[in-house]
PDB file of N, CA and C in Angstrom:
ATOM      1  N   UNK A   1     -10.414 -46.254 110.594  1.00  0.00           N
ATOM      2  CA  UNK A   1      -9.525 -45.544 109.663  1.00  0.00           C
ATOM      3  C   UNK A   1      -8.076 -45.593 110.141  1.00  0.00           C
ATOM      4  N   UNK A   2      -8.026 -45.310 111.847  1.00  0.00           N
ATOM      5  CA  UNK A   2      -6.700 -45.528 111.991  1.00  0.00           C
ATOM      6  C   UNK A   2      -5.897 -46.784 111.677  1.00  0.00           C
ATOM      7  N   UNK A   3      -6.640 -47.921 112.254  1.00  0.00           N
ATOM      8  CA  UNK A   3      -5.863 -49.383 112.044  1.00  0.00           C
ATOM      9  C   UNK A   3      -5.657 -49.274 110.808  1.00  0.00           C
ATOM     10  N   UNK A   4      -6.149 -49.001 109.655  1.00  0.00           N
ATOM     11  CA  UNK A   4      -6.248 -48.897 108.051  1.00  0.00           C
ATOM     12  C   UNK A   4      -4.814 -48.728 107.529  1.00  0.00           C
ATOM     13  N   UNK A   5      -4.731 -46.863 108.593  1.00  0.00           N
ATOM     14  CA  UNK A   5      -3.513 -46.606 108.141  1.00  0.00           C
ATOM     15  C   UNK A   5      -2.254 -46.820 108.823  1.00  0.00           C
ATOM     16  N   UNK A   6      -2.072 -47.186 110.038  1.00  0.00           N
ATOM     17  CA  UNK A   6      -1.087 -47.708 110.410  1.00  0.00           C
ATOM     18  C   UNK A   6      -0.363 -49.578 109.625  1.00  0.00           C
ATOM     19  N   UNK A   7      -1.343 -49.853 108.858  1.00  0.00           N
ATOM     20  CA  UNK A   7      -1.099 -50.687 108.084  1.00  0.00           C
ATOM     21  C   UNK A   7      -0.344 -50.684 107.459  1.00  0.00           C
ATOM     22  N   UNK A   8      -1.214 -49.804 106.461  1.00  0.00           N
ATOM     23  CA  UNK A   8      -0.492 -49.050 105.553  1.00  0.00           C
ATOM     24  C   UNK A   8       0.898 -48.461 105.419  1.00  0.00           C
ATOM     25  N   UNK A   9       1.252 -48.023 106.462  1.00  0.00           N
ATOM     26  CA  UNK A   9       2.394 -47.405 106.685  1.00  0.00           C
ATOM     27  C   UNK A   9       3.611 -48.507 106.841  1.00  0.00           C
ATOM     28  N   UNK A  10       2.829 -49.529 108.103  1.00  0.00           N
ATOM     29  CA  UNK A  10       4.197 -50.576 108.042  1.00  0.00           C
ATOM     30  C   UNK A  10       4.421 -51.369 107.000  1.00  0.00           C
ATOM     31  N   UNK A  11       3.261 -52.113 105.673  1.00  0.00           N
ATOM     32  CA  UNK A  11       3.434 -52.165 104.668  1.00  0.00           C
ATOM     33  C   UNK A  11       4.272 -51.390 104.017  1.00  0.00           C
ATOM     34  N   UNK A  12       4.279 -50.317 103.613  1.00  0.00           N
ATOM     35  CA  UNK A  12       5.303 -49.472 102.435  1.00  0.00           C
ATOM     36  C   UNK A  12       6.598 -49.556 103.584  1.00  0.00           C
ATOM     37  N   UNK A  13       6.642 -49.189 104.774  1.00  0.00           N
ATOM     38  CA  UNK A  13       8.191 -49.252 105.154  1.00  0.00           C
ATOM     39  C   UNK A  13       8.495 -50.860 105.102  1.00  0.00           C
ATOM     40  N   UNK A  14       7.904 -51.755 105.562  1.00  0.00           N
ATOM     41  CA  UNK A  14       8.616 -53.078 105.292  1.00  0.00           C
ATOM     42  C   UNK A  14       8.904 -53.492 103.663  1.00  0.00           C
ATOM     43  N   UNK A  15       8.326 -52.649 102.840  1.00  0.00           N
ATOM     44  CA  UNK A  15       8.314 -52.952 101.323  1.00  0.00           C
ATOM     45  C   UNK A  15       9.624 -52.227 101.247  1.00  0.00           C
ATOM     46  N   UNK A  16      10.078 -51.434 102.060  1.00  0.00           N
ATOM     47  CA  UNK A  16      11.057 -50.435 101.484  1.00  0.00           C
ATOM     48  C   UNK A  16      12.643 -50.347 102.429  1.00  0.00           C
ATOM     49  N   UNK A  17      12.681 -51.597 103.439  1.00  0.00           N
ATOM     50  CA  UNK A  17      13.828 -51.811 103.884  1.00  0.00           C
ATOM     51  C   UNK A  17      13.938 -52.688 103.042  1.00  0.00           C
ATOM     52  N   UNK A  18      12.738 -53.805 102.365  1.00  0.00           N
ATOM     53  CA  UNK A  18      13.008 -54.988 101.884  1.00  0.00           C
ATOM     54  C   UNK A  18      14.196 -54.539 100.854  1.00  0.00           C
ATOM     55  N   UNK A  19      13.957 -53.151 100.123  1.00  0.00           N
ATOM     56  CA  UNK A  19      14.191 -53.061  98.779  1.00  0.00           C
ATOM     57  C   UNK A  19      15.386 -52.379  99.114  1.00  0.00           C
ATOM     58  N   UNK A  20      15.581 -51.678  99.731  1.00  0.00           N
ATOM     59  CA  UNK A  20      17.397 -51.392 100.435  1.00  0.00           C
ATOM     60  C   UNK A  20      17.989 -51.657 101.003  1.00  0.00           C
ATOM     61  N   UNK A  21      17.425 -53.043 101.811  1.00  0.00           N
ATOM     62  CA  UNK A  21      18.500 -53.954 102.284  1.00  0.00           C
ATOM     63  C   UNK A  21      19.176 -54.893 100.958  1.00  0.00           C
ATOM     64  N   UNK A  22      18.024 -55.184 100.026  1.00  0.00           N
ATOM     65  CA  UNK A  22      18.153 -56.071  98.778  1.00  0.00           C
ATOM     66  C   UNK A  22      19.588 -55.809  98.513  1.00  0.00           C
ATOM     67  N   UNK A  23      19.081 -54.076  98.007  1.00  0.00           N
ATOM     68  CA  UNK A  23      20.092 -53.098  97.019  1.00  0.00           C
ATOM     69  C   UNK A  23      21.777 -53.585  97.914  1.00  0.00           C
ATOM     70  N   UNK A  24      21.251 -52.691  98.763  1.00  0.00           N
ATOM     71  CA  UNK A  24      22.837 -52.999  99.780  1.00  0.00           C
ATOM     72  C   UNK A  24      23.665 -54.372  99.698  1.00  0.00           C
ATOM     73  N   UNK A  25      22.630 -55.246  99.862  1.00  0.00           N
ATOM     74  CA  UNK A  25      23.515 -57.132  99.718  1.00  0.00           C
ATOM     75  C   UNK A  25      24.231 -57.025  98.365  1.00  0.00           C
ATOM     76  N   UNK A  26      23.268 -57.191  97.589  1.00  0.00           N
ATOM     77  CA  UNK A  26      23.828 -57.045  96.316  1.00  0.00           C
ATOM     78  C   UNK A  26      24.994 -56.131  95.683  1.00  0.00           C
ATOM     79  N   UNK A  27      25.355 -54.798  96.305  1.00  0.00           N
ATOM     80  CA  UNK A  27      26.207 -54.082  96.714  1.00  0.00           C
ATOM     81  C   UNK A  27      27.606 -55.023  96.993  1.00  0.00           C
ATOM     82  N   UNK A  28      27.046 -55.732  98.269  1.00  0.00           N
ATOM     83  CA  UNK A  28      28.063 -56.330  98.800  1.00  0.00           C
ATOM     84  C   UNK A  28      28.683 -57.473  98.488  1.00  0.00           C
ATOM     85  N   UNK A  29      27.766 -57.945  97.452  1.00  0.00           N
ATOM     86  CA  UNK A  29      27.729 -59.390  96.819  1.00  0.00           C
ATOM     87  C   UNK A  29      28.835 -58.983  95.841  1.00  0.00           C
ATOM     88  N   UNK A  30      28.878 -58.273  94.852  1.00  0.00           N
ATOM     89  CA  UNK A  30      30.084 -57.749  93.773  1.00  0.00           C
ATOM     90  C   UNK A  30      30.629 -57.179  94.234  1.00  0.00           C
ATOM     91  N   UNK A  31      31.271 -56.679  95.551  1.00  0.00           N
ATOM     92  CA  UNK A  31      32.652 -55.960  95.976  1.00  0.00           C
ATOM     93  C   UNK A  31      32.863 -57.023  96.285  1.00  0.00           C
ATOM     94  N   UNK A  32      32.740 -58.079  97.320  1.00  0.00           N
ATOM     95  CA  UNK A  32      32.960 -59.457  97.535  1.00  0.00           C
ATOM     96  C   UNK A  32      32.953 -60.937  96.527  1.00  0.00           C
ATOM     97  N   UNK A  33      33.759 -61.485  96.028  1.00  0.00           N
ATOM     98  CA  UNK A  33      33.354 -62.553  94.772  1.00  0.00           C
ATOM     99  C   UNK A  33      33.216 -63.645  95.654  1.00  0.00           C
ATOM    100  N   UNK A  34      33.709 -64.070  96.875  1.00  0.00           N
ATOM    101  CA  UNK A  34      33.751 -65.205  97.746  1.00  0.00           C
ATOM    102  C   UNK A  34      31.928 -65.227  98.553  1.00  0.00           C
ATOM    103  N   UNK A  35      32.053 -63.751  98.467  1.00  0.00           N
ATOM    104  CA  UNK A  35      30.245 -63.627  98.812  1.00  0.00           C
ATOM    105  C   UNK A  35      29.129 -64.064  98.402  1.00  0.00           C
ATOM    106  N   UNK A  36      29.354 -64.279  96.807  1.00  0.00           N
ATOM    107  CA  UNK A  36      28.686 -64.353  95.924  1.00  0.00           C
ATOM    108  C   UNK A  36      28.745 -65.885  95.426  1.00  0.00           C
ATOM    109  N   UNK A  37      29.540 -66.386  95.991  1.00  0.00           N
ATOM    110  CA  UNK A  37      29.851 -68.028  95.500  1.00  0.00           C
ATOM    111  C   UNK A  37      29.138 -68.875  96.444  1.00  0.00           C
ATOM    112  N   UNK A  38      29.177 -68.440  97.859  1.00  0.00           N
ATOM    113  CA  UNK A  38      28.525 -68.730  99.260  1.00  0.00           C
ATOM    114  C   UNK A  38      27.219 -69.314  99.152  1.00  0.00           C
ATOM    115  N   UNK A  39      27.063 -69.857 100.005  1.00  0.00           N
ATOM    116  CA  UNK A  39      25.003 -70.601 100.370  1.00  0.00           C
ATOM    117  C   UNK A  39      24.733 -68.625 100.413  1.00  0.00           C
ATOM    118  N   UNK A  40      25.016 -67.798 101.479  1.00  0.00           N
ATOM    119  CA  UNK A  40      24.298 -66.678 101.971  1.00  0.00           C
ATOM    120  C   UNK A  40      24.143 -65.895 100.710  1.00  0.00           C
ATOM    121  N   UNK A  41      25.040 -66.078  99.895  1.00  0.00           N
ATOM    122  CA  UNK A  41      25.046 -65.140  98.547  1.00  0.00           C
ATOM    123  C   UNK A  41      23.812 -65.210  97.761  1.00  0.00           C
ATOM    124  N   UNK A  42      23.664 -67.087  97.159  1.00  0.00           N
ATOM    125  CA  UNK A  42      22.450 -67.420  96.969  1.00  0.00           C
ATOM    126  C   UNK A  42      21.248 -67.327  97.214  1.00  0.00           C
ATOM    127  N   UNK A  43      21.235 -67.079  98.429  1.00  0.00           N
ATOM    128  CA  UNK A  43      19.995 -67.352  99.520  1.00  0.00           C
ATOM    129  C   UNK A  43      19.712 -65.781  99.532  1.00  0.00           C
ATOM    130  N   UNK A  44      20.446 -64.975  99.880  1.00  0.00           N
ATOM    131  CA  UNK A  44      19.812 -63.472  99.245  1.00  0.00           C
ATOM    132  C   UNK A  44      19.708 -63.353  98.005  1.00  0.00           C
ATOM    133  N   UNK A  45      20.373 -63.409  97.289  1.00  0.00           N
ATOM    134  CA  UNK A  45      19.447 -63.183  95.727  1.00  0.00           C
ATOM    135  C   UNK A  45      18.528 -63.849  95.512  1.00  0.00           C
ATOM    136  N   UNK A  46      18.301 -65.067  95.934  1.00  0.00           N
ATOM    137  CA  UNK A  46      16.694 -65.650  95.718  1.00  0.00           C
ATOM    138  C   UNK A  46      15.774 -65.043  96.703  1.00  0.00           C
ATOM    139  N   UNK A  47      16.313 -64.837  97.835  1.00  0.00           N
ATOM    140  CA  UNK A  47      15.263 -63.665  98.861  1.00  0.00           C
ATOM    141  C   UNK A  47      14.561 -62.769  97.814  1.00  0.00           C
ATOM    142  N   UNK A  48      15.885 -61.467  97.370  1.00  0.00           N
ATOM    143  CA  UNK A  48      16.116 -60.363  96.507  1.00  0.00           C
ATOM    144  C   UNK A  48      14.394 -60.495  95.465  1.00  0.00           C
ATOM    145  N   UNK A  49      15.113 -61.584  94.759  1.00  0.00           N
ATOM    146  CA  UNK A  49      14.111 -61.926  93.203  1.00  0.00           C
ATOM    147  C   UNK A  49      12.793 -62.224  93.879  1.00  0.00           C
ATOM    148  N   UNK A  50      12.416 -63.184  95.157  1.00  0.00           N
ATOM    149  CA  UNK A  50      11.222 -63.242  95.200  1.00  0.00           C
ATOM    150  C   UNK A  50      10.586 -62.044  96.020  1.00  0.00           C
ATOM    151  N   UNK A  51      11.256 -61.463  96.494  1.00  0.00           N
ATOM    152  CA  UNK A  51      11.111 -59.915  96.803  1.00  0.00           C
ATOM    153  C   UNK A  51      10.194 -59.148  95.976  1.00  0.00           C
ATOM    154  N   UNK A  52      10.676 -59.458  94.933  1.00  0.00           N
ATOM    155  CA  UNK A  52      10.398 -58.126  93.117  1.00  0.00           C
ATOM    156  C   UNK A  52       9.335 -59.030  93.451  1.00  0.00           C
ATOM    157  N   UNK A  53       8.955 -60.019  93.020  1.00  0.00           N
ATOM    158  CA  UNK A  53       8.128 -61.140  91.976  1.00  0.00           C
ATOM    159  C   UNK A  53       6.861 -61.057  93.310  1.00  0.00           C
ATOM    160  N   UNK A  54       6.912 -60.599  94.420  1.00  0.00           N
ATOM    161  CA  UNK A  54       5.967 -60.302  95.425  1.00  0.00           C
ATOM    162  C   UNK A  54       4.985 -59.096  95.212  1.00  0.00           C
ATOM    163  N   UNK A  55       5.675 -57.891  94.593  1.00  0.00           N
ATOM    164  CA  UNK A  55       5.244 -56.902  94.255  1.00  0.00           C
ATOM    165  C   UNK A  55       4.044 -56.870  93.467  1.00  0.00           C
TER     166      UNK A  55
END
């Protein structure tokens, strides 16, 4: 039961930096326009989207 739930747990927290680190880039991606034009800009929003599409 324990291994079960220590699973569990790092599942939902790794599900849930995924999803506020996402938020935050993206944040940073439209205060920044040079950010957003970038390979890194790209490369997190396709992170971002296959992020969701994992769920």
């Amino acid at each position: 039961m324990l291994p079960w739930l220590v699973g569990d747990i790092l599942y939902w927290f790794s599900w849930l930096v995924m999803v506020v680190g996402g938020f935050a880039l993206v944040a940073i991606a439209y205060r920044r326009p040079d950010f957003r034009r970038s390979l890194l800009g790209s490369v997190v929003l396709l992170w971002l989207i296959l992020g969701i599409l994992s769920l």
